[in-house]
N, C-alpha and C. Protein backbone atom coordinates (compact mmCIF):
# COMPACT_ATOMS: atom_id res chain seq x y z
N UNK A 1 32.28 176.80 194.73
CA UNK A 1 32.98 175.54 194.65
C UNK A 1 32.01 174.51 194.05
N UNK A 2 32.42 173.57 193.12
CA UNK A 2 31.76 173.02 192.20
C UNK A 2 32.25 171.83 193.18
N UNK A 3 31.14 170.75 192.94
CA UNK A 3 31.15 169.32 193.27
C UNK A 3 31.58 168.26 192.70
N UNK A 4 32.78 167.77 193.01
CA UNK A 4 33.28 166.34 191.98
C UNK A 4 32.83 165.49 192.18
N UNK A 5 32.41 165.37 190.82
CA UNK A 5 31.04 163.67 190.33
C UNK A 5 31.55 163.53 189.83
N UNK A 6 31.97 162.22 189.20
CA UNK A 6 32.46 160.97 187.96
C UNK A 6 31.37 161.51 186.41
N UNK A 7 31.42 161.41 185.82
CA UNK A 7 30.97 161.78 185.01
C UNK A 7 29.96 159.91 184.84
N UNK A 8 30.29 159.00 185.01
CA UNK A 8 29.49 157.87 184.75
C UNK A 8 28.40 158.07 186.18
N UNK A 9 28.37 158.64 187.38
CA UNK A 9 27.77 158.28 188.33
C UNK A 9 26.09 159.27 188.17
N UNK A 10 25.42 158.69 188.06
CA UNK A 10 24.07 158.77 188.03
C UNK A 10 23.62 160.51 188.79
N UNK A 11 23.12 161.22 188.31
CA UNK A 11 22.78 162.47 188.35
C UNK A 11 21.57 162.56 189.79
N UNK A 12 22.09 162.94 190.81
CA UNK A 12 21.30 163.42 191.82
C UNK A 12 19.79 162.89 191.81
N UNK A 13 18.92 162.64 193.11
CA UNK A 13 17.66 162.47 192.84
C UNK A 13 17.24 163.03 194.25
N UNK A 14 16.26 163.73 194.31
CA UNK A 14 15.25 164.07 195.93
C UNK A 14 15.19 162.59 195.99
N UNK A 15 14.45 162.83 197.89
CA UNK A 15 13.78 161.03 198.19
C UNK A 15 12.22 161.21 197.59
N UNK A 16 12.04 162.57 197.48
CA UNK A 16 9.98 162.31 196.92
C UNK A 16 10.52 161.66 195.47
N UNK A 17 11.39 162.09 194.67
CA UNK A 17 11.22 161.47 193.59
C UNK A 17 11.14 160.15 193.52
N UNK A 18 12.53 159.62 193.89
CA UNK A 18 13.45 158.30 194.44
C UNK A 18 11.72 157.61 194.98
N UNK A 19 10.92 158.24 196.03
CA UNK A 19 10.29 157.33 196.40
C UNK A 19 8.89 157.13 195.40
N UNK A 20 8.81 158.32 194.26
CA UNK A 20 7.59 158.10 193.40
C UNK A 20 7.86 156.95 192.15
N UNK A 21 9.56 156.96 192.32
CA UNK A 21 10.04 155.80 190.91
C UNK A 21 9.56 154.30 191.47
N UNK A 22 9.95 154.52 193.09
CA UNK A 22 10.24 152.96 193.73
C UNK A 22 8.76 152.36 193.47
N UNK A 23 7.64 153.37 194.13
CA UNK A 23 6.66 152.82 194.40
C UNK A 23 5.93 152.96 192.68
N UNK A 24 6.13 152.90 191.67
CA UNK A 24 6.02 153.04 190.65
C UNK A 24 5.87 151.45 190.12
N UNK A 25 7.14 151.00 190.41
CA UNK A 25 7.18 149.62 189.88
C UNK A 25 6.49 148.45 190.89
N UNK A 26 5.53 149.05 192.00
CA UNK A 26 4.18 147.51 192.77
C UNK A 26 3.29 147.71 193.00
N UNK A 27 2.43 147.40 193.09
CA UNK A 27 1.33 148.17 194.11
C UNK A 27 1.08 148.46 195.34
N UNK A 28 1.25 148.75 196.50
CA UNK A 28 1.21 148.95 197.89
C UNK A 28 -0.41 148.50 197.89
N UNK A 29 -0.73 148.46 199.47
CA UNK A 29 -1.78 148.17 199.85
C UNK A 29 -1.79 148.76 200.90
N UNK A 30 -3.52 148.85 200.84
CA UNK A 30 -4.04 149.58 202.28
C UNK A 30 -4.11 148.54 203.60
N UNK A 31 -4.33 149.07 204.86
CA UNK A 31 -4.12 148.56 205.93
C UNK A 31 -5.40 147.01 205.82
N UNK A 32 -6.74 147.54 205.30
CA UNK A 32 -7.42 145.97 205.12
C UNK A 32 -7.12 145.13 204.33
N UNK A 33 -6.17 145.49 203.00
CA UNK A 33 -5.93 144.66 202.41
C UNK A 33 -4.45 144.07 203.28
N UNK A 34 -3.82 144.57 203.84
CA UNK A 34 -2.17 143.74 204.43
C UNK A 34 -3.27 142.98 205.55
N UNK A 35 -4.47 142.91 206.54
CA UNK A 35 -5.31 141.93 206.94
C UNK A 35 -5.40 141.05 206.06
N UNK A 36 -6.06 141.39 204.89
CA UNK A 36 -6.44 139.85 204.22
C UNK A 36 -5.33 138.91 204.10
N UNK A 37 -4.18 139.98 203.59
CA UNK A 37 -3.15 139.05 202.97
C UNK A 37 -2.02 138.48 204.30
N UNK A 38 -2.43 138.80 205.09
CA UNK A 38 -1.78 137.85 206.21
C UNK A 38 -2.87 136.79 206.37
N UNK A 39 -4.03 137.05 206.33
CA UNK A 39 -4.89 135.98 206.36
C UNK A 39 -5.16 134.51 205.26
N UNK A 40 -3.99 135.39 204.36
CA UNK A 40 -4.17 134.21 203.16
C UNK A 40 -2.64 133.61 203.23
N UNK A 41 -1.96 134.13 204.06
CA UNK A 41 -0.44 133.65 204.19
C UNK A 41 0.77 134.17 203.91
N UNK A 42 0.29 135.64 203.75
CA UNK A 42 1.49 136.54 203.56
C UNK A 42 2.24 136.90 205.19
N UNK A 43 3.41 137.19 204.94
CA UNK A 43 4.04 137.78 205.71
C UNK A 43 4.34 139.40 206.30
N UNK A 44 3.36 139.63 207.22
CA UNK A 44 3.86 140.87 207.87
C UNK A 44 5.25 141.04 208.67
N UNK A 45 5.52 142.03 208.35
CA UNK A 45 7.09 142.33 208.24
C UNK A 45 7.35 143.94 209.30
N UNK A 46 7.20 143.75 210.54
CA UNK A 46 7.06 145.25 210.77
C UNK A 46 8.80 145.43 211.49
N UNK A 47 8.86 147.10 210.55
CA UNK A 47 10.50 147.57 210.58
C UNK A 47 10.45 148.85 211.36
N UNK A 48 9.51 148.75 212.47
CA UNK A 48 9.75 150.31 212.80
C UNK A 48 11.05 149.52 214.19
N UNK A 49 11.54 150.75 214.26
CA UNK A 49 12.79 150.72 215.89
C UNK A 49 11.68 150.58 216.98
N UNK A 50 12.74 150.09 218.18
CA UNK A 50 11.89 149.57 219.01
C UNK A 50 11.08 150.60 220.22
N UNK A 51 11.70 151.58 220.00
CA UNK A 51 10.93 153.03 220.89
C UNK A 51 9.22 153.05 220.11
N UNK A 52 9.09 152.86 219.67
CA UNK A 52 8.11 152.77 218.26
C UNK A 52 7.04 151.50 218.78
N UNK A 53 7.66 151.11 218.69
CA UNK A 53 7.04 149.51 219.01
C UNK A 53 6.67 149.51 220.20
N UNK A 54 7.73 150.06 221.25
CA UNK A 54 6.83 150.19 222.50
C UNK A 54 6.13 151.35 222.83
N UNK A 55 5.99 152.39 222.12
CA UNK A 55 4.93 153.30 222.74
C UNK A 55 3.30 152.93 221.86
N UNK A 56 3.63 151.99 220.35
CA UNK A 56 2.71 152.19 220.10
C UNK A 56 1.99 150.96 219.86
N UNK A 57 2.52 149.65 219.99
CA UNK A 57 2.59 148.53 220.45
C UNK A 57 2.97 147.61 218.73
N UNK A 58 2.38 146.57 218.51
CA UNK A 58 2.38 145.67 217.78
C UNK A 58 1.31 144.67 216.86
N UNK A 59 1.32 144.04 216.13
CA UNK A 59 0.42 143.50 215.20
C UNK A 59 0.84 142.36 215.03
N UNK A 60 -0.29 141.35 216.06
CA UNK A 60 -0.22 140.42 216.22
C UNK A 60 -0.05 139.56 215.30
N UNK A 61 1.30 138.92 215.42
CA UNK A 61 1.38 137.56 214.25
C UNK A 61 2.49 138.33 213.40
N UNK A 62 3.06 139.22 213.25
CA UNK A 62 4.11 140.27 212.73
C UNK A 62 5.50 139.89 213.09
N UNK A 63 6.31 139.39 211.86
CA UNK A 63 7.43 139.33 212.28
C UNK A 63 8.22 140.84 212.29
N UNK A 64 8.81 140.90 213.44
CA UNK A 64 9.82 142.28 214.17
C UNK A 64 11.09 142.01 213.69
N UNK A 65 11.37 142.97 212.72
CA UNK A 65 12.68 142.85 211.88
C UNK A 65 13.25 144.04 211.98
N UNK A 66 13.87 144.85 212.79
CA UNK A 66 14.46 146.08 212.24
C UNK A 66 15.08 146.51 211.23
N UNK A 67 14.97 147.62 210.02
CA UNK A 67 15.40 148.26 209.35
C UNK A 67 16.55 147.56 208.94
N UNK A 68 17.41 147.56 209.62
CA UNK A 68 19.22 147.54 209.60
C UNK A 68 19.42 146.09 209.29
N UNK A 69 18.41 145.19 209.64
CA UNK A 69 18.73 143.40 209.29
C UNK A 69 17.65 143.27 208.25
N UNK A 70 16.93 144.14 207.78
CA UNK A 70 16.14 143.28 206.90
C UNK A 70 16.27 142.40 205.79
N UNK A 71 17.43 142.85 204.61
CA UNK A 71 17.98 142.13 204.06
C UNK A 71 18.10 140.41 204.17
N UNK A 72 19.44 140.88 205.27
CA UNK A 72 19.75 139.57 206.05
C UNK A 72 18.97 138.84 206.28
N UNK A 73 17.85 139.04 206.99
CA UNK A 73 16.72 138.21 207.90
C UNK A 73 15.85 137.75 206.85
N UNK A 74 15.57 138.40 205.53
CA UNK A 74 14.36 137.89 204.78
C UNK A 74 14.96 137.26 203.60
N UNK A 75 16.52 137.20 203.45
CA UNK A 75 16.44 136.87 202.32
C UNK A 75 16.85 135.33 202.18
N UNK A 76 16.21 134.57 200.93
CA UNK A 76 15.47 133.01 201.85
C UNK A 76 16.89 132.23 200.92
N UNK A 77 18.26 133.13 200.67
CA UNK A 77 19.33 132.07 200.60
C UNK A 77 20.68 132.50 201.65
N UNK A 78 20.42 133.70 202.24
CA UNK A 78 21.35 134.29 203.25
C UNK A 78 21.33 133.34 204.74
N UNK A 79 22.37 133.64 204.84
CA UNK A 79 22.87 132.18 206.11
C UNK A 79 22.66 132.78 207.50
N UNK A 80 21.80 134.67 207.04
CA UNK A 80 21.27 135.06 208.50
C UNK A 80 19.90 134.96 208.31
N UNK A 81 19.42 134.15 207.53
CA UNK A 81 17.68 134.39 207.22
C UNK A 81 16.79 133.86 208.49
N UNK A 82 15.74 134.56 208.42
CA UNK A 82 14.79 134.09 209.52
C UNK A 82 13.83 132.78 209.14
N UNK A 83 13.54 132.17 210.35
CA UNK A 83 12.49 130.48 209.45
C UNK A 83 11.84 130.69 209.05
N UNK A 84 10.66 131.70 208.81
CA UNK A 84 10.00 132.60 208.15
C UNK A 84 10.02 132.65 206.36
N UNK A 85 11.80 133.23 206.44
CA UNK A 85 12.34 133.36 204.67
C UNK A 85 12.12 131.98 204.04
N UNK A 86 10.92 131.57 203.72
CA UNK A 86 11.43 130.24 203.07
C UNK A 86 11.38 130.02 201.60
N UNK A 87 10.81 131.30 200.61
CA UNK A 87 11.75 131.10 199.47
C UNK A 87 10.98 132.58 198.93
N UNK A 88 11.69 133.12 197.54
CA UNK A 88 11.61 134.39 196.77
C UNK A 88 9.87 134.16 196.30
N UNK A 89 9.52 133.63 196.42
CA UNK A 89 7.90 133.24 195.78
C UNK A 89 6.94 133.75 197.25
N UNK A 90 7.84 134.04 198.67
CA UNK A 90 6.66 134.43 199.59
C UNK A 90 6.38 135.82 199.72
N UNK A 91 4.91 135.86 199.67
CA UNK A 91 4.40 137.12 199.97
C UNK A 91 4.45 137.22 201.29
N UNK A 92 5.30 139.09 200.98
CA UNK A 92 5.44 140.06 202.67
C UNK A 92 5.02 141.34 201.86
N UNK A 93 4.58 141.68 203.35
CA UNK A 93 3.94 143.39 203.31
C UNK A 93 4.89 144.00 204.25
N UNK A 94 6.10 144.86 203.80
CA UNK A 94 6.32 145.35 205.00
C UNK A 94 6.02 146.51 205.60
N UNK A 95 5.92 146.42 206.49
CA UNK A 95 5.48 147.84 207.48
C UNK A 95 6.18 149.03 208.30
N UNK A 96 6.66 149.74 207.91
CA UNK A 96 7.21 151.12 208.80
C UNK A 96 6.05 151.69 209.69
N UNK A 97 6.06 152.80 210.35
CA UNK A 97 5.56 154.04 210.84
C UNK A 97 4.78 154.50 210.01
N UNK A 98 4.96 154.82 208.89
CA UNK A 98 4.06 155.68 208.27
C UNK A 98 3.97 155.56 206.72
N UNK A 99 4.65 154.47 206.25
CA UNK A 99 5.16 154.11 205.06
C UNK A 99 5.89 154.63 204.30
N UNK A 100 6.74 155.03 204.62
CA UNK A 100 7.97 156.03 203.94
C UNK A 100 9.27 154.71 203.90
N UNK A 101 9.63 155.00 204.98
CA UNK A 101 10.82 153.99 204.68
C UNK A 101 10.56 152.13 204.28
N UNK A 102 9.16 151.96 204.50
CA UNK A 102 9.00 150.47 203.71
C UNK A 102 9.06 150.82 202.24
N UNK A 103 8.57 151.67 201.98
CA UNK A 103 8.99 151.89 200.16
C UNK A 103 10.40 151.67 200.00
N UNK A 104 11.05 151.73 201.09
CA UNK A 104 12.61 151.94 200.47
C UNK A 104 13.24 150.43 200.48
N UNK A 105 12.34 149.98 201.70
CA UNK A 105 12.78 148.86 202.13
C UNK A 105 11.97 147.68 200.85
N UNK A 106 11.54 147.84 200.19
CA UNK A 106 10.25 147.02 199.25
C UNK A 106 11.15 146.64 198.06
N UNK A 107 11.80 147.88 197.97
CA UNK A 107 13.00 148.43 196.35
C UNK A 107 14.16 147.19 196.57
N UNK A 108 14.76 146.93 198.22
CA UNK A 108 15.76 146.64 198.42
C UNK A 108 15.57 144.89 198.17
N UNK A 109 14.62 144.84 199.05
CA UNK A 109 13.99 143.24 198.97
C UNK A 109 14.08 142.83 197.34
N UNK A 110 13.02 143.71 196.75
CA UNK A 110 12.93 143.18 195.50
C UNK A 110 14.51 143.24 194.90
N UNK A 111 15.29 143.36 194.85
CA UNK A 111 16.31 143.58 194.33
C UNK A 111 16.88 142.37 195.06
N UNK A 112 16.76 141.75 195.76
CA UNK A 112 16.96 140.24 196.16
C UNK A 112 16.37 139.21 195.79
N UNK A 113 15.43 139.33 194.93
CA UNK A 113 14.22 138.39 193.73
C UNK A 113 13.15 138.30 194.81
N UNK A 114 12.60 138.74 195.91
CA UNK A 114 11.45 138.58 196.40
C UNK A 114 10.39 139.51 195.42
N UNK A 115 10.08 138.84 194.64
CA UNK A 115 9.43 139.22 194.07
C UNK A 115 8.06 139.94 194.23
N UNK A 116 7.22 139.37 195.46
CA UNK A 116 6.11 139.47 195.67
C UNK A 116 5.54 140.46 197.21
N UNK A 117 6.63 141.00 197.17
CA UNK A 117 7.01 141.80 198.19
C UNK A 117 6.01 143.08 198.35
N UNK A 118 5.36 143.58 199.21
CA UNK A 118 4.75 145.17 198.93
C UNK A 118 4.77 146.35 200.42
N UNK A 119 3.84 147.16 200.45
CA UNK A 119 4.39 147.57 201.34
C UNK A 119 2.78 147.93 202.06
N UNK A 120 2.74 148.68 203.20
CA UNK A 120 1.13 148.92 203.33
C UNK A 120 1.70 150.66 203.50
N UNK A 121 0.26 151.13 202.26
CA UNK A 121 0.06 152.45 202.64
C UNK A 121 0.14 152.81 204.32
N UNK A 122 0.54 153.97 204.54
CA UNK A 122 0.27 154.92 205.86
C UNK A 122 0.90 154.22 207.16
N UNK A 123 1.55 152.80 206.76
CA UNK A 123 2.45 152.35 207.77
C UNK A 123 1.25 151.57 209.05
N UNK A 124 2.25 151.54 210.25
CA UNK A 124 1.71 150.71 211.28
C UNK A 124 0.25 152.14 211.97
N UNK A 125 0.75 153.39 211.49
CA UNK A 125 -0.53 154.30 211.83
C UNK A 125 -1.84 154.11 211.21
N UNK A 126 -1.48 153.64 209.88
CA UNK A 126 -2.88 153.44 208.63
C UNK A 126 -3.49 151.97 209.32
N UNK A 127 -2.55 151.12 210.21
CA UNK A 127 -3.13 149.87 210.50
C UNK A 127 -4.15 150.42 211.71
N UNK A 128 -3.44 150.98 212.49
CA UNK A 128 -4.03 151.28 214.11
C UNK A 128 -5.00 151.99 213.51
N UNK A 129 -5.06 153.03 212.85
CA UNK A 129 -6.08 153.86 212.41
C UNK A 129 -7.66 153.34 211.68
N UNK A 130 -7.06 151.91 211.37
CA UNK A 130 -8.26 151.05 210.54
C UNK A 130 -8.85 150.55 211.82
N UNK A 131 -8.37 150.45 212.75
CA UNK A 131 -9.09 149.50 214.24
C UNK A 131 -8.84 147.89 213.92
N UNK A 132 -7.49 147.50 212.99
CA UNK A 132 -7.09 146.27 213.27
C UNK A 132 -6.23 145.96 214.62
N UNK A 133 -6.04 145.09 214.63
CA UNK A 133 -5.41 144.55 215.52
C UNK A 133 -3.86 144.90 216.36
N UNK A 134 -4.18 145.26 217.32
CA UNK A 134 -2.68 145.81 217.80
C UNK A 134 -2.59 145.13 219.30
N UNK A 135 -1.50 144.69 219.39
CA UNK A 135 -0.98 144.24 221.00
C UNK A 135 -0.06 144.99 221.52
N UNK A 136 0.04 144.95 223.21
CA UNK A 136 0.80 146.12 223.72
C UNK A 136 2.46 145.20 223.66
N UNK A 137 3.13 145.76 223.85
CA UNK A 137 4.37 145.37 224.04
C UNK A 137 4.81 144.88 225.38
């Protein structure tokens, strides 16, 4: 049994690919560089669920956005934005688990004109793993 596709609808992709195109078009950063750049006024953005958050705690000064609102919450003309969103010109790093799904989440943002958006290599593990800063929940 053959699969009905539209003939206009875009030809299949894996997520390794999908995620080698996304991260193609920014640069990500490592866990000391998403330090500096909160230190210079960027926005940490951490999207892991909250089982996550409490076994493995938090990064102080991190706005807690889950996955499912990020859109909403960051984007700085949406009428669910956080006080945070205050315009497409602010730098955020966002943060998953392990950096898989902030790549996805980086693609989506930017596609809302946040332009300056990135993500941190190896997630909230590459942070804990550097010996920055983590608070318990």
């Amino acid at each position: 049994m053959s699969e009905n596709r539209s003939t206009d609808a875009p030809a299949p992709v894996g997520i390794d690919e999908l995620l080698e195109r996304v991260r193609a078009g920014y640069d990500r950063i490592d866990a000391r560089e998403a330090a500096a750049a909160a230190e210079a006024g960027a926005l940490l953005v951490d999207i892991r669920y909250a089982a996550l958050r409490d076994r493995d705690g938090l990064i102080p000064g991190a706005l807690v956005v889950e996955r499912n609102e990020l859109e909403w919450r960051l984007d700085p003309q949406g009428s669910h934005r956080a006080p945070e969103a205050v315009g497409h010109d602010l730098p955020v790093v966002v943060i998953c688990n392990e950096g898989y799904a902030s790549s996805l989440a980086v693609a989506s943002l930017r596609q809302l004109g946040l332009h300056r958006v990135t993500d941190l290599i190896g997630g909230f593990q590459a942070w804990r793993a550097a010996g920055l800063p983590v608070a318990s929940t």
